[in-house]
Protein backbone atom coordinates (compact mmCIF):
# COMPACT_ATOMS: atom_id res chain seq x y z
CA UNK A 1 0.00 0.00 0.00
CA UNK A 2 2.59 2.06 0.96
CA UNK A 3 4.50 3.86 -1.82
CA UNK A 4 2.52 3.03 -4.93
CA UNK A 5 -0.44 5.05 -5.70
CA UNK A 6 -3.54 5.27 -4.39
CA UNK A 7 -6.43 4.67 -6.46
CA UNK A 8 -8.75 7.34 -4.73
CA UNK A 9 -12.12 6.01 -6.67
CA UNK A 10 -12.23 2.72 -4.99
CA UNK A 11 -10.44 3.81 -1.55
CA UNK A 12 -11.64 3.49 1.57
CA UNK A 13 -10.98 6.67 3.61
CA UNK A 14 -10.98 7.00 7.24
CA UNK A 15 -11.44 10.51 8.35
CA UNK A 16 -10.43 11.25 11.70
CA UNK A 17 -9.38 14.76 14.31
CA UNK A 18 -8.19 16.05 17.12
CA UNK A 19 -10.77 19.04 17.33
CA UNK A 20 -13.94 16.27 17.41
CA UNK A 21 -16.58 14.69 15.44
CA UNK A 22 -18.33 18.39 15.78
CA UNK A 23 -15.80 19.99 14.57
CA UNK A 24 -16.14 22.45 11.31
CA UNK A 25 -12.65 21.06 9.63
CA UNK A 26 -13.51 17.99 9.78
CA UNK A 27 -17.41 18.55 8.85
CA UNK A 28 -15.27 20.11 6.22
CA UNK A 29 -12.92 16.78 5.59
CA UNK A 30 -15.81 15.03 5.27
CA UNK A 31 -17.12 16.18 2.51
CA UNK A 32 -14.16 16.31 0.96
CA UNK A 33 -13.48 13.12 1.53
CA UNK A 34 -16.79 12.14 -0.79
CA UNK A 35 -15.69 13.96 -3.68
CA UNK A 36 -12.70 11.69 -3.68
CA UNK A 37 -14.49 8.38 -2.93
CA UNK A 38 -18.15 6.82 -2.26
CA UNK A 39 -16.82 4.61 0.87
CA UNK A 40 -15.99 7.67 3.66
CA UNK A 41 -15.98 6.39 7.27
CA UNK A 42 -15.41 8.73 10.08
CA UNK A 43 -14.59 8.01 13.33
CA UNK A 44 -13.33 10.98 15.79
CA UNK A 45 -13.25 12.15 19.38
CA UNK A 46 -16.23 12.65 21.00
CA UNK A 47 -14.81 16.54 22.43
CA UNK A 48 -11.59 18.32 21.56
CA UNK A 49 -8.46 16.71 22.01
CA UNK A 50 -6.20 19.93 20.82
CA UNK A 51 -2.63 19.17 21.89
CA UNK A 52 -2.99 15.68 23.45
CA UNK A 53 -0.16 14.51 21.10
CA UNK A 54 -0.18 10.62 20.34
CA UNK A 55 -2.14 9.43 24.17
CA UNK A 56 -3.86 5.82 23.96
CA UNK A 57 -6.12 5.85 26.95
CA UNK A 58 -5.15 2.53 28.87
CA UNK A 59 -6.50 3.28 32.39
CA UNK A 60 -10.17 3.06 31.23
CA UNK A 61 -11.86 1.57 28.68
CA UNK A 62 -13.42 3.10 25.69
CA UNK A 63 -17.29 3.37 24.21
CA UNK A 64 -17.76 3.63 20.38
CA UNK A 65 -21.14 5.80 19.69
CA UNK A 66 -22.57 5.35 16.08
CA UNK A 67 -24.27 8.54 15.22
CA UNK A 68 -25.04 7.63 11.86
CA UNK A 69 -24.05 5.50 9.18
CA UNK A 70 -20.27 5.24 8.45
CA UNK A 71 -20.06 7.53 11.38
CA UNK A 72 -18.86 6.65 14.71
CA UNK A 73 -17.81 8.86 18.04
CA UNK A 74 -15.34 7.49 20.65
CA UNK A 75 -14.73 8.86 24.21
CA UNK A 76 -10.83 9.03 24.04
CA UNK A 77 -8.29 10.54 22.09
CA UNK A 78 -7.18 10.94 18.25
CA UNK A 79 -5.00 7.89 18.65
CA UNK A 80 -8.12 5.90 20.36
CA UNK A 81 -10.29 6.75 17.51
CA UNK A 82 -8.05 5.95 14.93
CA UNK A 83 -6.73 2.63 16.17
CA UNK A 84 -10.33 1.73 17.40
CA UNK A 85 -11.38 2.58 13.70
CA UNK A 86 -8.87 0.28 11.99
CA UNK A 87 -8.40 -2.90 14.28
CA UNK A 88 -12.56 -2.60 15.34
CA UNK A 89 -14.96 -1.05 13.58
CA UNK A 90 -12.85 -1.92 9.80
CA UNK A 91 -10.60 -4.62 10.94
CA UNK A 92 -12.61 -6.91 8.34
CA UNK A 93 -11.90 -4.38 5.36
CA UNK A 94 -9.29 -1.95 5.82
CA UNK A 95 -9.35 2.42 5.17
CA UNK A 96 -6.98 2.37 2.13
CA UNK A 97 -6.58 6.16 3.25
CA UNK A 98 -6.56 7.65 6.59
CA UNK A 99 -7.13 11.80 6.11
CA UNK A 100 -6.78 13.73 9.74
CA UNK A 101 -8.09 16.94 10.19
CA UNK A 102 -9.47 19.50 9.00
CA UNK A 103 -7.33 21.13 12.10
CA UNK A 104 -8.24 25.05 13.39
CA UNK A 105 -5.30 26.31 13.23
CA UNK A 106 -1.58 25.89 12.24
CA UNK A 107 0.60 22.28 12.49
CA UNK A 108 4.02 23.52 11.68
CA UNK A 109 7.76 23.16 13.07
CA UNK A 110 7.86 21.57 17.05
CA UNK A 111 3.70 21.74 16.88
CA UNK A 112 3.64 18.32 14.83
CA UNK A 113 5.00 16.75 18.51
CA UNK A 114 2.22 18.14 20.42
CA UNK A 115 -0.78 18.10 17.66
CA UNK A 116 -3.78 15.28 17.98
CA UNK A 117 -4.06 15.98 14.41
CA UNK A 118 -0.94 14.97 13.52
CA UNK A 119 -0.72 11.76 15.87
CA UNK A 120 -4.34 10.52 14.39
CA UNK A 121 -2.52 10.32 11.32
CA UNK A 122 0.98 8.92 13.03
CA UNK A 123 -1.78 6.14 14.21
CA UNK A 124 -2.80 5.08 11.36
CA UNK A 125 1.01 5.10 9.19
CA UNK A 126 1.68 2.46 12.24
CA UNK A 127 -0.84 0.80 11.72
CA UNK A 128 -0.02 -0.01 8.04
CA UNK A 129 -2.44 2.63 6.20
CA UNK A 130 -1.24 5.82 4.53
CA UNK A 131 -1.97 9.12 6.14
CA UNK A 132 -2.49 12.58 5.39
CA UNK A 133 -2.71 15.17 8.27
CA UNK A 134 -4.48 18.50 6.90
CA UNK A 135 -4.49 22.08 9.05
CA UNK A 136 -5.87 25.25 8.55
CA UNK A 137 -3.49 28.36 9.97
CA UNK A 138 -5.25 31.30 11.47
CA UNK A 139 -4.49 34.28 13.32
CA UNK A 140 -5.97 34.24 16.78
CA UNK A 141 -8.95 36.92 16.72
CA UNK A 142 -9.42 36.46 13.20
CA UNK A 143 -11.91 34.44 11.45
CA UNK A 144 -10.77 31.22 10.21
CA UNK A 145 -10.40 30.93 6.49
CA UNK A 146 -12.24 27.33 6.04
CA UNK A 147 -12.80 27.75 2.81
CA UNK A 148 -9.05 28.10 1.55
CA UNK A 149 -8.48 24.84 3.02
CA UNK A 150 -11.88 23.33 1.16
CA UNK A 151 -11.17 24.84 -1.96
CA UNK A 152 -7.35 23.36 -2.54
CA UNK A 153 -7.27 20.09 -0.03
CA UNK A 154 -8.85 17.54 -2.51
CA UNK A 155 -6.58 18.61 -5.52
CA UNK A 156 -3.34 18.44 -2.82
CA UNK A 157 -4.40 15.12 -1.78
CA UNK A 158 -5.08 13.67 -5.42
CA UNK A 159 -1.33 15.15 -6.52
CA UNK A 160 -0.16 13.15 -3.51
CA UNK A 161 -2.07 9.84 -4.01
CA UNK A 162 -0.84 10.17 -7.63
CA UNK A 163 2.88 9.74 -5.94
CA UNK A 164 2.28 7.48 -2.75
CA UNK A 165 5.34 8.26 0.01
CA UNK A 166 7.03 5.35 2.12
CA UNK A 167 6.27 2.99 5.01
CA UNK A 168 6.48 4.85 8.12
CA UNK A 169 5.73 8.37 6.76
CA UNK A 170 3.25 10.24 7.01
CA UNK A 171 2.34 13.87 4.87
CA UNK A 172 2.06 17.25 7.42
CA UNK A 173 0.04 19.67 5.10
CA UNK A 174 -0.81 22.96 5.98
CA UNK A 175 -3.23 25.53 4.25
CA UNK A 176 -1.77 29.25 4.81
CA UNK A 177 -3.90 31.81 6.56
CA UNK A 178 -4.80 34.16 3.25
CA UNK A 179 -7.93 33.73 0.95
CA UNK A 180 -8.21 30.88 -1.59
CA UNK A 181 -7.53 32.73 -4.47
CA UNK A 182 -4.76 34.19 -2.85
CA UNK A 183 -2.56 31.08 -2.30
CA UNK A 184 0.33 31.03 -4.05
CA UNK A 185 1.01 27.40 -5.17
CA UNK A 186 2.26 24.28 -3.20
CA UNK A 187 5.61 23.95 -1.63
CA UNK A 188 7.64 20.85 -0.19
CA UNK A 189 9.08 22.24 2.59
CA UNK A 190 10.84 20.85 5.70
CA UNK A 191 9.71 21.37 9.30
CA UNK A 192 10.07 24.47 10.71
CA UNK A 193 11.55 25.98 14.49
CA UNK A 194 9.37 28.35 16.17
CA UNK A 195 11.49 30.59 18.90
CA UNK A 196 10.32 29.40 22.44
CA UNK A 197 8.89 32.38 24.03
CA UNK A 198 8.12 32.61 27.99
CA UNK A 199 3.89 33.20 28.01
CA UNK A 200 3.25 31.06 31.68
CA UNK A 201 0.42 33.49 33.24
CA UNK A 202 0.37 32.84 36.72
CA UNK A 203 -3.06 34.03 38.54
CA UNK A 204 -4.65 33.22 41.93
CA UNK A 205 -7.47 31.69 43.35
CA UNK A 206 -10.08 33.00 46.29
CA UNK A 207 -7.48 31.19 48.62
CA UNK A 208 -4.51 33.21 47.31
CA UNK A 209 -3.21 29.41 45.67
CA UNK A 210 -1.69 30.23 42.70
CA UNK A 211 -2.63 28.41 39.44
CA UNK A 212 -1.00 28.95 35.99
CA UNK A 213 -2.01 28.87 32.23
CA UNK A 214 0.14 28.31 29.57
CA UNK A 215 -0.53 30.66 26.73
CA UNK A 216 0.65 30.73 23.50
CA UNK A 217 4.35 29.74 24.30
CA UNK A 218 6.01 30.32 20.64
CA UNK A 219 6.57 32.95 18.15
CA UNK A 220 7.00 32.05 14.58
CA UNK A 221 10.06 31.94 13.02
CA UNK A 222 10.39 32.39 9.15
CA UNK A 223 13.69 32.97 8.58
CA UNK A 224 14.33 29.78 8.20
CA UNK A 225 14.51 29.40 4.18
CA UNK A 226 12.54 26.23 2.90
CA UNK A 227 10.71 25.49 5.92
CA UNK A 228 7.12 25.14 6.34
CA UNK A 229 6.59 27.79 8.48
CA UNK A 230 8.10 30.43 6.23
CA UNK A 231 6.34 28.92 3.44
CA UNK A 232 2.92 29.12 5.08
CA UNK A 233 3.76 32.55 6.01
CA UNK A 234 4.44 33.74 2.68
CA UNK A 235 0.75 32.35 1.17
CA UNK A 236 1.81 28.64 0.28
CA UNK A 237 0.67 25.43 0.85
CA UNK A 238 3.37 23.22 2.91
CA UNK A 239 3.53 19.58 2.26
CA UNK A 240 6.19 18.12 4.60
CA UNK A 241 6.69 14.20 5.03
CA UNK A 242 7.21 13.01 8.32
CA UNK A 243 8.99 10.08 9.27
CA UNK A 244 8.09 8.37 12.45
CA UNK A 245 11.42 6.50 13.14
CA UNK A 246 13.62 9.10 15.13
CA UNK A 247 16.73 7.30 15.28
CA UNK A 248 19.63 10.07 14.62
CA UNK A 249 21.91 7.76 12.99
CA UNK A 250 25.11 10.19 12.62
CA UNK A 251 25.13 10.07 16.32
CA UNK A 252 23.95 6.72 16.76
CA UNK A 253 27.50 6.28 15.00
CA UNK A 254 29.37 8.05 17.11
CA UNK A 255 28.11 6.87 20.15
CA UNK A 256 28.96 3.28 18.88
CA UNK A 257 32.43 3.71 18.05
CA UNK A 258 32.46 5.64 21.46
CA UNK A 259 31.35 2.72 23.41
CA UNK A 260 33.05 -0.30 22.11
């Protein structure tokens, strides 16, 4: 399955988020998802799961909710649904194609380690099926631009079925935060760095107890030529594969020769 085409008229898609089955990306996704193929499952989070990175609940069990047909809710996380999804509800006939997403909001540079999005995807490349993460980027305060993502997402993800990518890789694509007609092509572009900034707000209770929220926690950086997030930034779609084994070999090297 893995890279060969994918033969998006008789795939099998499994849609899936982070922001849950509510959501308006992946209402969005959805219907995407049928212009590409007649067999669409989804099967999401019951309520959002923003930044829960790639959690399996294992210190309760989980309840599958079908809301309608091909469409199922489960009480845990991305990775729950996803896994529940492929080895439950479609063990008997695999997704060919797992799509994750529509995300509000930007999965670029270090956010692909904390994203739900992304690790619904991650999920499913384990599991043996191609995946395609999608996010929308928007300015906080600002309406998000749905329809940029809508408009471009199901000729991004025909160009990539066209292709296939490896075992153990998934695709990272991110719509930029400008109008549809205002997108400037698609890019290939690695993963970005954001600069860490120092946003902890610390407040107190009744009690005088102090409690803390974290708040935004990065600014971008886009100086960094060829990465997604200066791509995004300057109006282009960002396709960026991601592989899932993190081995740094170089140093894996080193270290060897260091320990004999």
């Amino acid at each position: 399955m893995f890279n060969k085409p994918i033969d998006l008229s008789k795939a099998r898609i499994l849609v899936s988020n982070d922001d849950g089955v509510h959501a308006t990306g992946i209402k969005i996704l959805e219907r995407i998802a049928r212009t590409l193929s007649k067999d669409v499952w989804v099967v999401a989070p019951e309520s959002e799961q923003s930044a829960v990175s790639h959690s399996l609940t294992i210190r309760r069990p989980l309840r599958i909710r079908q809301n309608r047909t091909r469409r199922y809710v489960v009480d845990g996380t991305p990775t729950d649904s996803v896994l529940l999804a492929i080895n439950h509800i479609l063990k008997d006939d695999r997704p060919t194609l797992c799509l994750s997403g529509i995300n509000r909001g930007a999965n670029l540079g270090e956010d692909v380690s904390y994203s739900g999005t992304v690790a619904a995807a991650m999920e499913a490349t384990m599991l043996g099926v191609p995946a395609i993460a999608l996010s929308q980027v928007h300015t906080h305060g600002h309406p998000v631009k749905w329809a940029t993502a809508e408009h471009h997402a199901a000729k991004v993800i025909r160009k990539l079925a066209k292709v296939g990518w490896p075992a153990n890789t998934l695709v990272n694509v991110n719509f930029p935060d400008v109008l549809a007609d205002a997108v400037k092509g698609i890019v290939v572009a690695t993963q970005g760095r954001h600069k860490i900034g120092d946003e902890l707000v610390e407040k107190f209770d009744p009690r005088g107890v102090p409690y803390y929220w974290v708040g935004a926690m990065r600014k971008e950086d886009a100086t960094r030529k060829g990465s997604d997030i200066a791509a995004c930034q300057d109006g282009y779609i960002t396709v960026t594969p991601l592989y899932l084994d993190m081995t740094h070999r170089p140093t894996m090297r080193r270290l060897a020769a260091a320990l004999k």
